[in-house]
PDB file of N, CA and C in Angstrom:
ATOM      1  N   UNK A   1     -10.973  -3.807  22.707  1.00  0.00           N
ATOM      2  CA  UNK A   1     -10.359  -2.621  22.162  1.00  0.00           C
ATOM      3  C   UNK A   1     -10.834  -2.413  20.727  1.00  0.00           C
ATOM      4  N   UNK A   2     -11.004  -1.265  20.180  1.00  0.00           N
ATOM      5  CA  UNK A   2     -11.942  -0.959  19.157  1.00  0.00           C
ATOM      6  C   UNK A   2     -10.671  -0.523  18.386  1.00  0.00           C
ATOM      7  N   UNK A   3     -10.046  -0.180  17.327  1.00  0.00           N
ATOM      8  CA  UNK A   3      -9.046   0.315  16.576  1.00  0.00           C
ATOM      9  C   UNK A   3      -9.536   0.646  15.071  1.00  0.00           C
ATOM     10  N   UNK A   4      -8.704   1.556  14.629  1.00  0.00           N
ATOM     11  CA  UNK A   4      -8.982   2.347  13.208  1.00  0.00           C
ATOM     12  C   UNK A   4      -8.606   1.045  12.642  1.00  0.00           C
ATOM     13  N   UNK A   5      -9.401   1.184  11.381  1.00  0.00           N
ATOM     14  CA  UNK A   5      -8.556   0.121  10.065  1.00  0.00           C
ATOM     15  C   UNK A   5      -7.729   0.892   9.630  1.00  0.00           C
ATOM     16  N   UNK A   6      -7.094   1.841   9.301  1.00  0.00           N
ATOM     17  CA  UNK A   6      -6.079   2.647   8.621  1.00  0.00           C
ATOM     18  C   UNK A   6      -5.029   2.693   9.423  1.00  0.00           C
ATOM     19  N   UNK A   7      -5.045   3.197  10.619  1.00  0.00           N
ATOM     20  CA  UNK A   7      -3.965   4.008  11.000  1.00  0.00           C
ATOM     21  C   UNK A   7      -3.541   2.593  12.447  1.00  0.00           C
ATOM     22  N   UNK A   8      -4.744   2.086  12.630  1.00  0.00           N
ATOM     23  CA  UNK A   8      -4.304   1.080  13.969  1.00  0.00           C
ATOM     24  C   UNK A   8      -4.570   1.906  15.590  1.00  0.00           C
ATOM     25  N   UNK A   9      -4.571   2.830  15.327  1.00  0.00           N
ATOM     26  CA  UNK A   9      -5.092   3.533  16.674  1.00  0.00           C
ATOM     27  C   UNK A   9      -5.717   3.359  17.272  1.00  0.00           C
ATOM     28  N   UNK A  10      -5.930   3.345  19.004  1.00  0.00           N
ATOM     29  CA  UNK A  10      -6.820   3.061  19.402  1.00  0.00           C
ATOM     30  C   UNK A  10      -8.212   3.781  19.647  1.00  0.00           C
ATOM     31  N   UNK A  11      -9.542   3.232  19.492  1.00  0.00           N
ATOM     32  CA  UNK A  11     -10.430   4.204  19.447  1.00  0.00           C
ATOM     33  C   UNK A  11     -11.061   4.344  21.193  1.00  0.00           C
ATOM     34  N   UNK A  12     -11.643   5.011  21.551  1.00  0.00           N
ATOM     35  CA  UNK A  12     -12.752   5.343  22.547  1.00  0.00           C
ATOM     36  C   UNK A  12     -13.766   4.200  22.497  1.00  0.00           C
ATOM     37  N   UNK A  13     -13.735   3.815  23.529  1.00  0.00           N
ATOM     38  CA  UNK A  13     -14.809   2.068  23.654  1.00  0.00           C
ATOM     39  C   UNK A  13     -16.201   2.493  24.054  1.00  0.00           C
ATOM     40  N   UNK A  14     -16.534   3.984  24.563  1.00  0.00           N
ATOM     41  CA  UNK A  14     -17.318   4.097  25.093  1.00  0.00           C
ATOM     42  C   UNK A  14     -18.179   5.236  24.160  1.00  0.00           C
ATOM     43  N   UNK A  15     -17.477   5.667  23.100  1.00  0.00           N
ATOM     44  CA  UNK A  15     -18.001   6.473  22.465  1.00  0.00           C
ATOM     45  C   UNK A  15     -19.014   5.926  20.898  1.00  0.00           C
ATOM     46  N   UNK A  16     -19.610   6.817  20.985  1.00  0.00           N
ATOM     47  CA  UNK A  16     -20.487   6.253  19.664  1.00  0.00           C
ATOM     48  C   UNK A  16     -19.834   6.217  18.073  1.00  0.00           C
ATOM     49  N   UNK A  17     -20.097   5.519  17.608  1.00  0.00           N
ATOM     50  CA  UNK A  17     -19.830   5.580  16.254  1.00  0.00           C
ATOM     51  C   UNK A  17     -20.889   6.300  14.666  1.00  0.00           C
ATOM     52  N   UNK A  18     -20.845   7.154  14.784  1.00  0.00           N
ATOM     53  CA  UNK A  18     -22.017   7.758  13.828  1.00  0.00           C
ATOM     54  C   UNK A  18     -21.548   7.699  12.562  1.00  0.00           C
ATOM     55  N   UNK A  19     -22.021   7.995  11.509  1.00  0.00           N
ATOM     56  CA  UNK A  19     -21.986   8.192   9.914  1.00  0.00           C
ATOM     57  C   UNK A  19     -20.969   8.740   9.866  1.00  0.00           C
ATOM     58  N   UNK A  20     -20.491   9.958  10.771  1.00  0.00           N
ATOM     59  CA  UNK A  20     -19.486  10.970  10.216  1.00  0.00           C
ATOM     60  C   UNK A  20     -18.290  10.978  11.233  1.00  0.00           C
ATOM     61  N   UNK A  21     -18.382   9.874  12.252  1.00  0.00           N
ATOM     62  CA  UNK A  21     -17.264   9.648  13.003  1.00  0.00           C
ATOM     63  C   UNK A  21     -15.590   9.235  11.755  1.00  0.00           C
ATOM     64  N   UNK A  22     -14.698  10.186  12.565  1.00  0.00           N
ATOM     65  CA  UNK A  22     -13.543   9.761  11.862  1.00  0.00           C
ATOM     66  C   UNK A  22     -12.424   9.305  12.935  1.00  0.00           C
ATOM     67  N   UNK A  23     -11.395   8.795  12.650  1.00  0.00           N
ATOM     68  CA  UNK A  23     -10.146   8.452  13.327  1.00  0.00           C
ATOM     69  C   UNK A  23      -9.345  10.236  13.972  1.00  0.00           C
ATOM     70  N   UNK A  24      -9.127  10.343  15.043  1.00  0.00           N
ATOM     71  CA  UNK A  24      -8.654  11.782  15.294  1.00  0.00           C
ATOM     72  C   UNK A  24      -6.873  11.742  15.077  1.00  0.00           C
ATOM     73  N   UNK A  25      -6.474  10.312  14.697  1.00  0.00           N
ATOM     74  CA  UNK A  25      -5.243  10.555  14.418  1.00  0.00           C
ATOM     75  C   UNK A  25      -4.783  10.138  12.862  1.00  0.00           C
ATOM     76  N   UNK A  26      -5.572   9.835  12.141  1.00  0.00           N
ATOM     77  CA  UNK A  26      -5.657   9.929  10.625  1.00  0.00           C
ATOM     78  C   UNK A  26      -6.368   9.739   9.827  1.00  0.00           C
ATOM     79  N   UNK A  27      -7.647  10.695  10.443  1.00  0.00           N
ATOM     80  CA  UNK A  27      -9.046  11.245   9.442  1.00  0.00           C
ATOM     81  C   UNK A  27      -9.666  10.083   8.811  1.00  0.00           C
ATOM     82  N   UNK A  28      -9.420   8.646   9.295  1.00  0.00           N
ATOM     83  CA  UNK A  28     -10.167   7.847   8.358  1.00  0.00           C
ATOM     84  C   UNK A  28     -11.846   7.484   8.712  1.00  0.00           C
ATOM     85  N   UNK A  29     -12.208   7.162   8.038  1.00  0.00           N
ATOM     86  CA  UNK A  29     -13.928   7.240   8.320  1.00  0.00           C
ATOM     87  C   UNK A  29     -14.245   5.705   9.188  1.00  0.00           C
ATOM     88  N   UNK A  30     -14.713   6.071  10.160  1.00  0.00           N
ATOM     89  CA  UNK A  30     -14.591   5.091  11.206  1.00  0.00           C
ATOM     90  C   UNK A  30     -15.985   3.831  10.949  1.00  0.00           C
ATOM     91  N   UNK A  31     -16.850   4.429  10.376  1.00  0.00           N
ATOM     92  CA  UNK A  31     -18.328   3.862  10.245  1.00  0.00           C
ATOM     93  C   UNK A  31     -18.186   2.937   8.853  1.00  0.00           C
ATOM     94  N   UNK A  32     -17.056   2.453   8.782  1.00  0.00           N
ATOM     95  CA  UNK A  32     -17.272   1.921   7.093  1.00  0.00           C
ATOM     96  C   UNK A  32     -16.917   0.504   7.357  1.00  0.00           C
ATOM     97  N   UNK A  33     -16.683  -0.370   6.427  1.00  0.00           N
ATOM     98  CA  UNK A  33     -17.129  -1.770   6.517  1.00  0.00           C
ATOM     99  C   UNK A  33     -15.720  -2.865   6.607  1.00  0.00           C
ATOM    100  N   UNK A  34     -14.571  -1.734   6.281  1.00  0.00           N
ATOM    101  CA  UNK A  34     -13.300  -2.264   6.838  1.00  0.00           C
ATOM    102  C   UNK A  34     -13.075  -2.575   8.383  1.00  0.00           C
ATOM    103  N   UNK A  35     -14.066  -1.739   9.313  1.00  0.00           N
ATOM    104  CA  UNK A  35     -13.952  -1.600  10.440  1.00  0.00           C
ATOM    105  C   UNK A  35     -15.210  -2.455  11.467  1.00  0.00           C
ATOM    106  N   UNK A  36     -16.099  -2.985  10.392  1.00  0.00           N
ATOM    107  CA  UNK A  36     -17.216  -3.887  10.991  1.00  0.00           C
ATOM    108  C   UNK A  36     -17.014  -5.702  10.958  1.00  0.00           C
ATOM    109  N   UNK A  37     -17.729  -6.118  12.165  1.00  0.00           N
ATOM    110  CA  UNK A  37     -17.337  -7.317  12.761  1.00  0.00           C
ATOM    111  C   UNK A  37     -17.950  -8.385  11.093  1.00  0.00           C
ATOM    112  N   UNK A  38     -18.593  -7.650  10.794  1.00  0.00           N
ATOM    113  CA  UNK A  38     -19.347  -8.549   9.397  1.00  0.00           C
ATOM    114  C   UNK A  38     -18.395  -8.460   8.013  1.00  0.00           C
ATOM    115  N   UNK A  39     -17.309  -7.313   8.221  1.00  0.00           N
ATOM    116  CA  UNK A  39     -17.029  -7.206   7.154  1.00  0.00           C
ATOM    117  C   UNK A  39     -15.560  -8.838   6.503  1.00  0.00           C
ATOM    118  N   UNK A  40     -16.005  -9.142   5.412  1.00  0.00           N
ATOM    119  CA  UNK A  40     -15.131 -10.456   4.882  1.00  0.00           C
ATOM    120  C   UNK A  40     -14.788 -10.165   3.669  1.00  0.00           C
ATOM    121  N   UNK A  41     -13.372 -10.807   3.106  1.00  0.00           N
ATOM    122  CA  UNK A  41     -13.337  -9.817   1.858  1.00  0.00           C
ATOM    123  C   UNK A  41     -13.507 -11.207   1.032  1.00  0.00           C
ATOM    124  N   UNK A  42     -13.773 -12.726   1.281  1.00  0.00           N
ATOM    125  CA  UNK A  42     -14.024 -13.674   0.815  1.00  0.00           C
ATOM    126  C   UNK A  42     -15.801 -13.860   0.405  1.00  0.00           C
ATOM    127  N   UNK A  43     -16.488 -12.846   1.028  1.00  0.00           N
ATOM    128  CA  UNK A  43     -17.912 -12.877   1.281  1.00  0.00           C
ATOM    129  C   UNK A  43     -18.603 -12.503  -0.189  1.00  0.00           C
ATOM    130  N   UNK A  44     -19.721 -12.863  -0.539  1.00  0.00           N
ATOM    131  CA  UNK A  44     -20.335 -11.929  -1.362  1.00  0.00           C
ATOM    132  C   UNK A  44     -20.754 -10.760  -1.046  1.00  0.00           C
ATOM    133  N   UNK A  45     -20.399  -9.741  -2.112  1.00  0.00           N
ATOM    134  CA  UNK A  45     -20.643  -7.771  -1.259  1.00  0.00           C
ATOM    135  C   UNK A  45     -19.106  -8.061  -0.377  1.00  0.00           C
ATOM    136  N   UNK A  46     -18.556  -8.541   0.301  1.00  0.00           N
ATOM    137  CA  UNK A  46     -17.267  -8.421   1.400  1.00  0.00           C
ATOM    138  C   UNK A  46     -17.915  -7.930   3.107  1.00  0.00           C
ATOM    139  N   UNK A  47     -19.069  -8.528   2.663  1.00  0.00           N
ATOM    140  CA  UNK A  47     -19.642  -9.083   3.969  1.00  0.00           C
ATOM    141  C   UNK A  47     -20.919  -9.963   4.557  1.00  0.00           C
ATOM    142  N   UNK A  48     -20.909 -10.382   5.825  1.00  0.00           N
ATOM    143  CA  UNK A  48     -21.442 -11.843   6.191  1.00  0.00           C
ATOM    144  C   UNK A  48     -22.965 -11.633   6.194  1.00  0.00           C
ATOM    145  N   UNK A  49     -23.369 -10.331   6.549  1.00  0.00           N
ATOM    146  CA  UNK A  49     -24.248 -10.004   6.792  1.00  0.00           C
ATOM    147  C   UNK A  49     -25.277 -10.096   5.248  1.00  0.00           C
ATOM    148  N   UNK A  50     -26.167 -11.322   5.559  1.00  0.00           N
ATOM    149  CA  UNK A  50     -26.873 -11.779   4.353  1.00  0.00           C
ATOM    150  C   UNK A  50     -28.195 -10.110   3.779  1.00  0.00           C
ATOM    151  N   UNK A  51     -28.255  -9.131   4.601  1.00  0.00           N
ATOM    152  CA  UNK A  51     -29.628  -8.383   4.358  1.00  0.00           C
ATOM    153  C   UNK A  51     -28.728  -6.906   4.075  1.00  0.00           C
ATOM    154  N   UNK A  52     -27.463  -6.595   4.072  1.00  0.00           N
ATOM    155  CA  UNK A  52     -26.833  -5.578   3.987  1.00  0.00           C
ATOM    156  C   UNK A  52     -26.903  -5.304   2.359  1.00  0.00           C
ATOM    157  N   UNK A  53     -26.936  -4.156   2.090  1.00  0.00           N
ATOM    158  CA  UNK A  53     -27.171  -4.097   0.863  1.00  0.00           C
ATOM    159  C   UNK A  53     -25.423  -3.574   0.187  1.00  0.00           C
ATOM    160  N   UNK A  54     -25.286  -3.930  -0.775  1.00  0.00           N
ATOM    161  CA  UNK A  54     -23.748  -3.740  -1.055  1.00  0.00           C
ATOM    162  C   UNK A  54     -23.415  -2.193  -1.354  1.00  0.00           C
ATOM    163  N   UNK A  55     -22.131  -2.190  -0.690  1.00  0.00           N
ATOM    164  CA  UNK A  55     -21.373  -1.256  -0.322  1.00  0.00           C
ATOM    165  C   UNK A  55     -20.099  -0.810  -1.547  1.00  0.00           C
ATOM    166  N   UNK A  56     -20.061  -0.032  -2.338  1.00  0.00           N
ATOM    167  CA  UNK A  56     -19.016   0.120  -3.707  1.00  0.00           C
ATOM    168  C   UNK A  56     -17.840   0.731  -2.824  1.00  0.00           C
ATOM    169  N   UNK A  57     -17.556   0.852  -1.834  1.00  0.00           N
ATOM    170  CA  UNK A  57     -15.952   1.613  -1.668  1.00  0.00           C
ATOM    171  C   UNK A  57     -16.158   0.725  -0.234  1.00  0.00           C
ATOM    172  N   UNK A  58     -15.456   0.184   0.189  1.00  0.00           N
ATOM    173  CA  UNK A  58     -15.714  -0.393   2.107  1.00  0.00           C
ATOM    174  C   UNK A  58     -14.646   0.263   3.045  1.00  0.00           C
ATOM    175  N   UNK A  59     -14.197   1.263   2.344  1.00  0.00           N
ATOM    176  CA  UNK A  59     -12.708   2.175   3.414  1.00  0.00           C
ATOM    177  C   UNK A  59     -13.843   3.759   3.747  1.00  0.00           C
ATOM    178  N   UNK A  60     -14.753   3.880   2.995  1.00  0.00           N
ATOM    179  CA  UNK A  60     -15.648   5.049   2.976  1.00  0.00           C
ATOM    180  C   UNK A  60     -16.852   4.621   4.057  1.00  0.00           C
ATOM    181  N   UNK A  61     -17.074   5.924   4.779  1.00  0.00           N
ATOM    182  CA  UNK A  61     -18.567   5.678   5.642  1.00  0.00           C
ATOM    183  C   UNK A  61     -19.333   5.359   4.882  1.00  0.00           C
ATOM    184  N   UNK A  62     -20.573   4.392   5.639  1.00  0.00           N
ATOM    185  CA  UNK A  62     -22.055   4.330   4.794  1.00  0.00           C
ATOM    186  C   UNK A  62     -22.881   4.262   5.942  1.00  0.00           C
ATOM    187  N   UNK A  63     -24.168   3.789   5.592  1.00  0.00           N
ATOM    188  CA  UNK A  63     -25.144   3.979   6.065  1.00  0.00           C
ATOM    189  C   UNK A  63     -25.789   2.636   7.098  1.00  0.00           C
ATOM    190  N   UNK A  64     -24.995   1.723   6.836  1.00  0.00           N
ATOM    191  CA  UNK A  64     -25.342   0.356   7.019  1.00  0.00           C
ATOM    192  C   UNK A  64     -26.116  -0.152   8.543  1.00  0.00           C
ATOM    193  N   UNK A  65     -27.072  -0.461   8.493  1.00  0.00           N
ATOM    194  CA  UNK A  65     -27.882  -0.726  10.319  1.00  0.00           C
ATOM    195  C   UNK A  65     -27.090  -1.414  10.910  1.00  0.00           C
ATOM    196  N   UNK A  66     -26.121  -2.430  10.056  1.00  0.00           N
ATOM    197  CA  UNK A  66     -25.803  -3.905  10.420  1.00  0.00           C
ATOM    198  C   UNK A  66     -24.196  -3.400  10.856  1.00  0.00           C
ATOM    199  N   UNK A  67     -23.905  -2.214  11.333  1.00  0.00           N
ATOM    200  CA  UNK A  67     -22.522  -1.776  11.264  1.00  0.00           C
ATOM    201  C   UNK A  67     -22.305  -2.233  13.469  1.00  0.00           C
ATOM    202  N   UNK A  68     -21.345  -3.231  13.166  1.00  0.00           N
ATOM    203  CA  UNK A  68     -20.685  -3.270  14.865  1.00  0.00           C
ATOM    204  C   UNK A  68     -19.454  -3.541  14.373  1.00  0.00           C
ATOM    205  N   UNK A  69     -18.783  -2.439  15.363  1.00  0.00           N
ATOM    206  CA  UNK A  69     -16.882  -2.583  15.475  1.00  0.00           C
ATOM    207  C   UNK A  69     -16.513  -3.578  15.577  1.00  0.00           C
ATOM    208  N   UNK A  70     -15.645  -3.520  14.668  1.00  0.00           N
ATOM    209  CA  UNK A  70     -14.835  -4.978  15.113  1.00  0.00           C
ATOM    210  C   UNK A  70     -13.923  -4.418  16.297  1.00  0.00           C
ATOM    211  N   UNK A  71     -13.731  -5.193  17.518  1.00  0.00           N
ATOM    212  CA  UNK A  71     -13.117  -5.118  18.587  1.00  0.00           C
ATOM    213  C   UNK A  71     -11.937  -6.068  18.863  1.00  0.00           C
ATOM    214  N   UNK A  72     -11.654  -6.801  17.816  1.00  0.00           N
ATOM    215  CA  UNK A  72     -10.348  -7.651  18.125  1.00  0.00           C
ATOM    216  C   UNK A  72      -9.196  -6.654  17.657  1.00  0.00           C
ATOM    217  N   UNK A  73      -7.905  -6.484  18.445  1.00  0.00           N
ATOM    218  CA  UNK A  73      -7.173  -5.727  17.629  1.00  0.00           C
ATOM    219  C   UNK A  73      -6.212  -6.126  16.545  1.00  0.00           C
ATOM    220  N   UNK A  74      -5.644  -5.501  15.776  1.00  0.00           N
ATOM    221  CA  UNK A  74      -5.007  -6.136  14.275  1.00  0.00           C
ATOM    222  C   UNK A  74      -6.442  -6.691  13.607  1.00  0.00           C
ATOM    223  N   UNK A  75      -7.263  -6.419  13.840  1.00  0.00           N
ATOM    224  CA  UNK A  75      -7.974  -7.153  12.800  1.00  0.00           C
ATOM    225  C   UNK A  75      -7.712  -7.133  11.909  1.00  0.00           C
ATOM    226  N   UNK A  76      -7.662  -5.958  11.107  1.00  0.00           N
ATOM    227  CA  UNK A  76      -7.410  -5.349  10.142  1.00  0.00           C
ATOM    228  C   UNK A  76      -6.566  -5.833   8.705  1.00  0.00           C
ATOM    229  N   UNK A  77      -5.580  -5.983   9.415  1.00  0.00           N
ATOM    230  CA  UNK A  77      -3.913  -6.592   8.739  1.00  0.00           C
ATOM    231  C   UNK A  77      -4.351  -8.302   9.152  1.00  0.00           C
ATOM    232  N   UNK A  78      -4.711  -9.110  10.089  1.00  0.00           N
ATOM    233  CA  UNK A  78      -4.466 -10.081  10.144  1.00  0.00           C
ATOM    234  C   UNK A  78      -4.034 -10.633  11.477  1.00  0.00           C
ATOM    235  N   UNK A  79      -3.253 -11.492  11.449  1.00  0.00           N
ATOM    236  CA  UNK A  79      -2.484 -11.979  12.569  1.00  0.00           C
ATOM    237  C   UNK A  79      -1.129 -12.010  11.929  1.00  0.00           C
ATOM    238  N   UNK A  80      -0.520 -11.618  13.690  1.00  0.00           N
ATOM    239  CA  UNK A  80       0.757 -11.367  13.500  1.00  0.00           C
ATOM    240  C   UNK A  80       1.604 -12.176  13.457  1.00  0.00           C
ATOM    241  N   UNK A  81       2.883 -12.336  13.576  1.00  0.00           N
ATOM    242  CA  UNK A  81       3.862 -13.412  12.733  1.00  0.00           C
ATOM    243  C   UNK A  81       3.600 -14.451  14.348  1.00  0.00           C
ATOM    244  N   UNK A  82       3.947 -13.856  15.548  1.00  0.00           N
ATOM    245  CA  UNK A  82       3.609 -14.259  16.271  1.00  0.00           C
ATOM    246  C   UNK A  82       2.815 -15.575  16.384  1.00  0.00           C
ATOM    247  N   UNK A  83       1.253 -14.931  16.278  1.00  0.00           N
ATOM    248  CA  UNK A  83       0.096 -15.524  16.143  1.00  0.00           C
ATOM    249  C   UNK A  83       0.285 -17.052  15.234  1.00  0.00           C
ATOM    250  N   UNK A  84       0.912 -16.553  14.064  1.00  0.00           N
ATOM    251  CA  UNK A  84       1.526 -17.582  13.069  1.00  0.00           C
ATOM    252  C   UNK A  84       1.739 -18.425  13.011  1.00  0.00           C
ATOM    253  N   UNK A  85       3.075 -18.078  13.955  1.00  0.00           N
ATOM    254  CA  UNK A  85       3.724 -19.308  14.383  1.00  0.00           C
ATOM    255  C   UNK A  85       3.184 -19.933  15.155  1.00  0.00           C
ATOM    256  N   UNK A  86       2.138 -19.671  16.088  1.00  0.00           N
ATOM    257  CA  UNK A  86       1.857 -21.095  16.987  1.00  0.00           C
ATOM    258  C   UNK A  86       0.798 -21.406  16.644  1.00  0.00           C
ATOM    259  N   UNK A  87      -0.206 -20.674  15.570  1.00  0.00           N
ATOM    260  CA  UNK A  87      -0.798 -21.294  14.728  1.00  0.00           C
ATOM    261  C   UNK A  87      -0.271 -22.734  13.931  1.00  0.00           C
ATOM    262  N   UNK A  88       0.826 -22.539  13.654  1.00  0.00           N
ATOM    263  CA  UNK A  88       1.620 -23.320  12.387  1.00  0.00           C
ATOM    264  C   UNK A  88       1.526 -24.789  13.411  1.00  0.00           C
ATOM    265  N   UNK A  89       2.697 -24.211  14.727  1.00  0.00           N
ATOM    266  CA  UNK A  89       3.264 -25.293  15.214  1.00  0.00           C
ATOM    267  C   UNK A  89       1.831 -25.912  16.310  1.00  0.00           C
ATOM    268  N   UNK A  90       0.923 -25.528  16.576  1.00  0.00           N
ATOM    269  CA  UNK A  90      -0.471 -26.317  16.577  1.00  0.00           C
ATOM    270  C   UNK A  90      -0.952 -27.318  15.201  1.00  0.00           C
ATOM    271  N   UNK A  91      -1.060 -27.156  14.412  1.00  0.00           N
ATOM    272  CA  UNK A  91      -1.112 -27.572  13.212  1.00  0.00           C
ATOM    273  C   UNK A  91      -0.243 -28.614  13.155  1.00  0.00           C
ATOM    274  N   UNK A  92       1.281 -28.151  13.044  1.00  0.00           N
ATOM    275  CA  UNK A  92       1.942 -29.376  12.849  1.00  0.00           C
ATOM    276  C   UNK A  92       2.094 -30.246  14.630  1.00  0.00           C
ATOM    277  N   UNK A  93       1.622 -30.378  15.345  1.00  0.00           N
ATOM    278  CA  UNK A  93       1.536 -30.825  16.423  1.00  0.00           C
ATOM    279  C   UNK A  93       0.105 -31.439  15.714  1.00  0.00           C
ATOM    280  N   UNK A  94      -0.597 -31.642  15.295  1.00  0.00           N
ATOM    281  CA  UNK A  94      -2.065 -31.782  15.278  1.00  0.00           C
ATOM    282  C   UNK A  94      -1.392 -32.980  14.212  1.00  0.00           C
ATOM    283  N   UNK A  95      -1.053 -33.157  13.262  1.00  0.00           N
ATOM    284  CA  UNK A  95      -0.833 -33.704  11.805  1.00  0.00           C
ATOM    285  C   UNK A  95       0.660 -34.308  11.834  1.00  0.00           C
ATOM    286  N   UNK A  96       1.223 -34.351  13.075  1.00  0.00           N
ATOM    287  CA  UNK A  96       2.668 -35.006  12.854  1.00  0.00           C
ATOM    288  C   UNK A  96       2.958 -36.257  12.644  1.00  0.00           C
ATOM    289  N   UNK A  97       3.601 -37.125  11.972  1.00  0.00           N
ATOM    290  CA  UNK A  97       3.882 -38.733  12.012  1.00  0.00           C
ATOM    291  C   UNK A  97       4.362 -39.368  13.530  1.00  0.00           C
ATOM    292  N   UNK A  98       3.768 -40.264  13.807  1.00  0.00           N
ATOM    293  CA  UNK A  98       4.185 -40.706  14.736  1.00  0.00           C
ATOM    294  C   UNK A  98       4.900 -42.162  14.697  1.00  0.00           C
TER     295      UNK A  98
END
């Protein structure tokens, strides 16, 4: 499932993503680097992709070759509290005193 970074909506899986593609339920620019599988905000530039040339706004379209959707959903925000928690309690299952 492909989803806006802004709004969370779901996008069209089958449709293309161009320069000037936007979100049809809150105009956000779909081609930008909030919304790509490379994009990291820990990264140098705030993404993985070592040949991308840096990007000054990453919520704005650009031009980038190296642009693929991110397709996990929530990417965006993260993981959910959900997710969290059995993150956590893996962890402490992993590291407990015995």
């Amino acid at each position: 499932m492909r989803a806006c970074h802004a709004c969370g909506a779901e996008q069209d899986p089958y449709s293309a993503i161009g320069h000037t593609s936007s979100c049809p339920q809150c105009r956000a620019d779909l081609k930008c680097c909030l919304n790509c599988v490379s994009h990291d905000r820990g990264s140098r530039n705030q993404c993985r992709e070592p040949q991308a040339e840096p990007v000054s706004d990453v919520a704005k379209a650009n031009f980038c070759d190296f642009f693929q959707f991110r397709s996990a959903p929530g990417a965006r925000a993260g993981r959910t509290g959900r997710d969290a928690d059995s993150a956590r309690a893996a962890f402490d299952a992993l590291f407990r005193k015995r």
